[in-house]
C-alpha atoms as a PDB file:
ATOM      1  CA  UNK A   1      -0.516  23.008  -9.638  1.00  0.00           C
ATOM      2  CA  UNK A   2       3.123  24.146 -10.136  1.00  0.00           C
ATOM      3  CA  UNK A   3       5.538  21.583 -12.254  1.00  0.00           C
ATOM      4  CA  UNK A   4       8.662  23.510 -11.140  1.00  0.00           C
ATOM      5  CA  UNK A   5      10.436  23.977  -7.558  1.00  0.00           C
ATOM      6  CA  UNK A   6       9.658  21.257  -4.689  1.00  0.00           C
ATOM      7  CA  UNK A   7       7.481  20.639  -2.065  1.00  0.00           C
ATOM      8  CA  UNK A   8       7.656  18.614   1.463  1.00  0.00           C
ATOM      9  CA  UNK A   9       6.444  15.139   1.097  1.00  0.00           C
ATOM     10  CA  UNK A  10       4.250  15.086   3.954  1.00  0.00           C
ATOM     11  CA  UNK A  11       2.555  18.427   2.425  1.00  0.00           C
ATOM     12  CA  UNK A  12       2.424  16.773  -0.851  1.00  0.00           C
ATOM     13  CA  UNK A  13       0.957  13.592   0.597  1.00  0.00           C
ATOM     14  CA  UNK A  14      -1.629  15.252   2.712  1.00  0.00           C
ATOM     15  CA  UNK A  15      -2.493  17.769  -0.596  1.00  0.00           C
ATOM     16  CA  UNK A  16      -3.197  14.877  -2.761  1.00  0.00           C
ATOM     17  CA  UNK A  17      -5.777  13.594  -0.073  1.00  0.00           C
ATOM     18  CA  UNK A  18      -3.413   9.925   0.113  1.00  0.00           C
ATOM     19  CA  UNK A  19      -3.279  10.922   4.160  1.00  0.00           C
ATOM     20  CA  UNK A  20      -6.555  12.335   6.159  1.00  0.00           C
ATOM     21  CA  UNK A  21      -4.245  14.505   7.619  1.00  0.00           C
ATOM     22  CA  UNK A  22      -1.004  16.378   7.891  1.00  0.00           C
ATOM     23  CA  UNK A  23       0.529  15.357  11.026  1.00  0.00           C
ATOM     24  CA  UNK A  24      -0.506  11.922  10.212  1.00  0.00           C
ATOM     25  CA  UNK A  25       1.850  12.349   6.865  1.00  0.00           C
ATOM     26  CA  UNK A  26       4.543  13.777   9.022  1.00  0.00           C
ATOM     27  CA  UNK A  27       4.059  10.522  11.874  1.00  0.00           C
ATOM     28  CA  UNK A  28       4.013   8.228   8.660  1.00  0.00           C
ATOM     29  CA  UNK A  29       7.243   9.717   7.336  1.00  0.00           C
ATOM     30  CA  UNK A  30       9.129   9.333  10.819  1.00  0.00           C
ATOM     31  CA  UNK A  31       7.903   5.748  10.980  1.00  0.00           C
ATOM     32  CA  UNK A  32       9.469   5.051   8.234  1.00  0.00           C
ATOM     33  CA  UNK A  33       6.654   4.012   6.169  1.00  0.00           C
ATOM     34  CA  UNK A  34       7.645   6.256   3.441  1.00  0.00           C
ATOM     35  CA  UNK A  35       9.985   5.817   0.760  1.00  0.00           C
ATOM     36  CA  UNK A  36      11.081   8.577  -2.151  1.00  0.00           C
ATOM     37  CA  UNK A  37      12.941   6.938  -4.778  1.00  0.00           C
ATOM     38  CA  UNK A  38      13.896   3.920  -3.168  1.00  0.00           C
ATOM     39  CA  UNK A  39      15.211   5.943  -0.105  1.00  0.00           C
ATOM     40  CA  UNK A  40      13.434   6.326   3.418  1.00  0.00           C
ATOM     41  CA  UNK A  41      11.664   9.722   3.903  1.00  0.00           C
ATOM     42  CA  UNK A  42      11.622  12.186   6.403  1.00  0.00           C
ATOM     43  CA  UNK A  43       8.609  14.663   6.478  1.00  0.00           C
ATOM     44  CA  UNK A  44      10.819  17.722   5.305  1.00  0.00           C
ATOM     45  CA  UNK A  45      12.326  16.179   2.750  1.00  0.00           C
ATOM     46  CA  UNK A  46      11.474  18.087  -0.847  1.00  0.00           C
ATOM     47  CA  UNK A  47      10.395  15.526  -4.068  1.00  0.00           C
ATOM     48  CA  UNK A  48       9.989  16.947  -7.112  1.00  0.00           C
ATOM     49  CA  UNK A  49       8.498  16.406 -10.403  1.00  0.00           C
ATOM     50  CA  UNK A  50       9.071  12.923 -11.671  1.00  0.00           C
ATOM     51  CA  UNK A  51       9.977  11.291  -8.302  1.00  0.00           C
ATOM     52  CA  UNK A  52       8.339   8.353  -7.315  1.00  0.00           C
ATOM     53  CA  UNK A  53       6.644   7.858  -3.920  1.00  0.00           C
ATOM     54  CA  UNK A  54       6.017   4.640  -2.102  1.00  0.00           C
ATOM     55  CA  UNK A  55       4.091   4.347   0.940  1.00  0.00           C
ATOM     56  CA  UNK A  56       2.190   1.546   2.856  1.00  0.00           C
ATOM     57  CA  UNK A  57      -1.590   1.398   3.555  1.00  0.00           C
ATOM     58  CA  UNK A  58      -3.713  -1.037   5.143  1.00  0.00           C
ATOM     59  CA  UNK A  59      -0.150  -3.365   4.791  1.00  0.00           C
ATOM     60  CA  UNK A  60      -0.104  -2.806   0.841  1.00  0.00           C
ATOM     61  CA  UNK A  61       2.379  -0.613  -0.573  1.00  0.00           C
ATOM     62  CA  UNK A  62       0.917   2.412  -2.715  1.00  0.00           C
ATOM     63  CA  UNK A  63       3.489   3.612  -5.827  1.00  0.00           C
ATOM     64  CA  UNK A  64       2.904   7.083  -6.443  1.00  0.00           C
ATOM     65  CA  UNK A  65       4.563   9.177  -9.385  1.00  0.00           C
ATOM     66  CA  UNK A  66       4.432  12.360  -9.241  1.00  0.00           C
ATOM     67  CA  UNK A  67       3.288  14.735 -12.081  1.00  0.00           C
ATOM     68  CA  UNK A  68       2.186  17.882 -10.380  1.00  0.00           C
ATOM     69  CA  UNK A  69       3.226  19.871  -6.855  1.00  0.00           C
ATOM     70  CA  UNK A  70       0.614  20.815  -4.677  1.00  0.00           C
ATOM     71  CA  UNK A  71       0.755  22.083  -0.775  1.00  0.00           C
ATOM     72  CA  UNK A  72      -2.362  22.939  -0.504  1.00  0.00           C
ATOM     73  CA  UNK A  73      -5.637  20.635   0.180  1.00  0.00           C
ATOM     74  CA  UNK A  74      -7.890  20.767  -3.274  1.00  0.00           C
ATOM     75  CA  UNK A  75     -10.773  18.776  -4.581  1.00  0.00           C
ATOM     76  CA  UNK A  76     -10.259  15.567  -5.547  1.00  0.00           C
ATOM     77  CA  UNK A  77      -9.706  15.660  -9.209  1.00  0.00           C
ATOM     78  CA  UNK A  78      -7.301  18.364  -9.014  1.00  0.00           C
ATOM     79  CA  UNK A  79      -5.662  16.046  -6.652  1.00  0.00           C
ATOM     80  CA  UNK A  80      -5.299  13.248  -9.198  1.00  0.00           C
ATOM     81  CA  UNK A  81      -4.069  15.367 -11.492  1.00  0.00           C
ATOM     82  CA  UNK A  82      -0.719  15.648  -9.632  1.00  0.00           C
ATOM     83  CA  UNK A  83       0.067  11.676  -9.418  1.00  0.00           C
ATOM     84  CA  UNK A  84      -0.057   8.859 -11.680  1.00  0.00           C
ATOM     85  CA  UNK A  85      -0.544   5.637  -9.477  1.00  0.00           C
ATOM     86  CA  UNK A  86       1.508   2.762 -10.461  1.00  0.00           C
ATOM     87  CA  UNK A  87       0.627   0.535  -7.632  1.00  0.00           C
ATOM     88  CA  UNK A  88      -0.196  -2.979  -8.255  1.00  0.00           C
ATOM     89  CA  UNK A  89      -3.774  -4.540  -7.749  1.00  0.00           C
ATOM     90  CA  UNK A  90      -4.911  -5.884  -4.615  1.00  0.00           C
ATOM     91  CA  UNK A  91      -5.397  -9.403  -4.303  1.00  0.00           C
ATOM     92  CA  UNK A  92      -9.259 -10.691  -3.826  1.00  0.00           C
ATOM     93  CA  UNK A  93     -10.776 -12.860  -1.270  1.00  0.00           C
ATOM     94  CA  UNK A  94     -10.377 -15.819  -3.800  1.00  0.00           C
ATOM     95  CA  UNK A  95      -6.790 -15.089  -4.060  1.00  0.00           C
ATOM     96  CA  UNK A  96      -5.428 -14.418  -0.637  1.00  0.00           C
ATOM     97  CA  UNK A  97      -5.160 -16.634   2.099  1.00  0.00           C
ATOM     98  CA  UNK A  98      -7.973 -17.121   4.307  1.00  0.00           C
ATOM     99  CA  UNK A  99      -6.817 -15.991   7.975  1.00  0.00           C
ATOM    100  CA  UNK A 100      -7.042 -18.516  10.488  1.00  0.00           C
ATOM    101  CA  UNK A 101      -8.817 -17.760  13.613  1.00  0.00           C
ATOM    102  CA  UNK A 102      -8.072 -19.068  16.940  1.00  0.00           C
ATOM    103  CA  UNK A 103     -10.742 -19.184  19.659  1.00  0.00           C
ATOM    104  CA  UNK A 104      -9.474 -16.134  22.295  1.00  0.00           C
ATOM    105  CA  UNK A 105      -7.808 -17.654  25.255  1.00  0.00           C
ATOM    106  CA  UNK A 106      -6.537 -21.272  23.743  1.00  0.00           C
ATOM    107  CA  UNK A 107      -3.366 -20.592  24.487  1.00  0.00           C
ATOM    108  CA  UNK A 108      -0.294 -21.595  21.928  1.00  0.00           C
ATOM    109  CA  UNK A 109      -1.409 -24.324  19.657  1.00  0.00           C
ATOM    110  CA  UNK A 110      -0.476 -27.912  20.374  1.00  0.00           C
ATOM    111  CA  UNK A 111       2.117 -29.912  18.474  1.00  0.00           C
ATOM    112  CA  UNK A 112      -0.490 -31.823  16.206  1.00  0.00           C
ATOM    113  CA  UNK A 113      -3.014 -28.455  15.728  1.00  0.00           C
ATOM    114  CA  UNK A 114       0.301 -27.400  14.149  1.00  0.00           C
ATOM    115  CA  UNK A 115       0.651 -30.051  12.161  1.00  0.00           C
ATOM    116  CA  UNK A 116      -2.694 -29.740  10.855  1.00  0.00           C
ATOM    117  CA  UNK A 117      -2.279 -26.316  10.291  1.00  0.00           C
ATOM    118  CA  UNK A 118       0.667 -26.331   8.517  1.00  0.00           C
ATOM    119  CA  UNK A 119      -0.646 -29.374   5.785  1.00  0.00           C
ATOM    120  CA  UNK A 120      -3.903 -27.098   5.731  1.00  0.00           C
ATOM    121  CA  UNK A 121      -2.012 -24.155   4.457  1.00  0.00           C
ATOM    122  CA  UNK A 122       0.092 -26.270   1.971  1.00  0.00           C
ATOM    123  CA  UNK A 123      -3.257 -27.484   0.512  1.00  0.00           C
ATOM    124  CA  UNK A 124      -3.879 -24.066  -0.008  1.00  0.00           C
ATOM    125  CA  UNK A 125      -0.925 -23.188  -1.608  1.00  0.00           C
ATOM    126  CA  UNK A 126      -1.313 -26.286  -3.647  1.00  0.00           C
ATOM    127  CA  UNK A 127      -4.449 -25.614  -4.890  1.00  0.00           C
ATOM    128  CA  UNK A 128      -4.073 -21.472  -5.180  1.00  0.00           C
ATOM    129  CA  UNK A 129      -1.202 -22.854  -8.311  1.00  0.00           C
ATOM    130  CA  UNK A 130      -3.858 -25.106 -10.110  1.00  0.00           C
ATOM    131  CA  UNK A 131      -6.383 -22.819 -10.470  1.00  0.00           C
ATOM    132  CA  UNK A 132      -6.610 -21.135 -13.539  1.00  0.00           C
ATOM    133  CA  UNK A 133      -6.979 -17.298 -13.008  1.00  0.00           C
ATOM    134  CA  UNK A 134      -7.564 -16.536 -16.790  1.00  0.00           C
ATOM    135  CA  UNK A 135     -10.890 -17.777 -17.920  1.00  0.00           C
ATOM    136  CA  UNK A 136     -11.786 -18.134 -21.207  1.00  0.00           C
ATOM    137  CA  UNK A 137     -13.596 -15.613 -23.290  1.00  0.00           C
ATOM    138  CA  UNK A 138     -16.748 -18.147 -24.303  1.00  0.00           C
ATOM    139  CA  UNK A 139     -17.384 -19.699 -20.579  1.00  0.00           C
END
């Protein structure tokens, strides 16, 4: 693990085993899905020690910093020895919104399975700002 120099951030995020594989870092960089200090990436583009990585997976948004330079594939601990993740939790099944499913073939929905849908989903809402998240110690 160097600390000095700089390394190709589609290398780096295929070395720290973030992306199965390389070209699928380089595709991922071109797509725009990856950010370097705020900035979109292209695959060649060199990060260095202290920069801060952001890329999406599975539609969340992964914050890497990173601590070490790598360019070659190691074993997973080495590997998380060269980022400190700063990305936020995922939210749980109790927390996000329930998806709503639509028989295949219905077509559009109609004005008033709109309606429905739309003071459904505010009931949600409503009720996902009453609960209490915190629960007490003693319960």
């Amino acid at each position: 693990m160097q600390t000095e120099g700089s390394v190709r951030v589609d290398v780096w995020l295929w070395a720290v085993r973030q992306i199965k594989t390389r070209s699928l870092a380089t595709t991922e960089c071109k797509a725009g899905h990856v950010r370097v200090n705020g900035d979109t990436a292209k695959p060649a583009q060199k990060i260095k020690v202290g920069d801060e990585v952001r890329y999406r997976f599975q539609g969340f948004d992964r914050i890497l910093e990173v601590t070490g330079l790598i360019q070659k594939r190691t074993s997973a601990p080495n590997a998380q020895a060269c980022y400190i993740d700063h990305s936020p939790p995922r939210p749980t099944k109790l927390t996000a919104p329930a998806p709503i499913i639509r028989a295949r073939g219905t077509g559009r929905p109609t004005k008033k399975e709109r309606r429905e849908l739309e003071r459904f989903m505010a009931a949600q809402r409503a009720a996902a700002l009453e609960m209490p998240w915190d629960f007490p110690e003693d319960a």
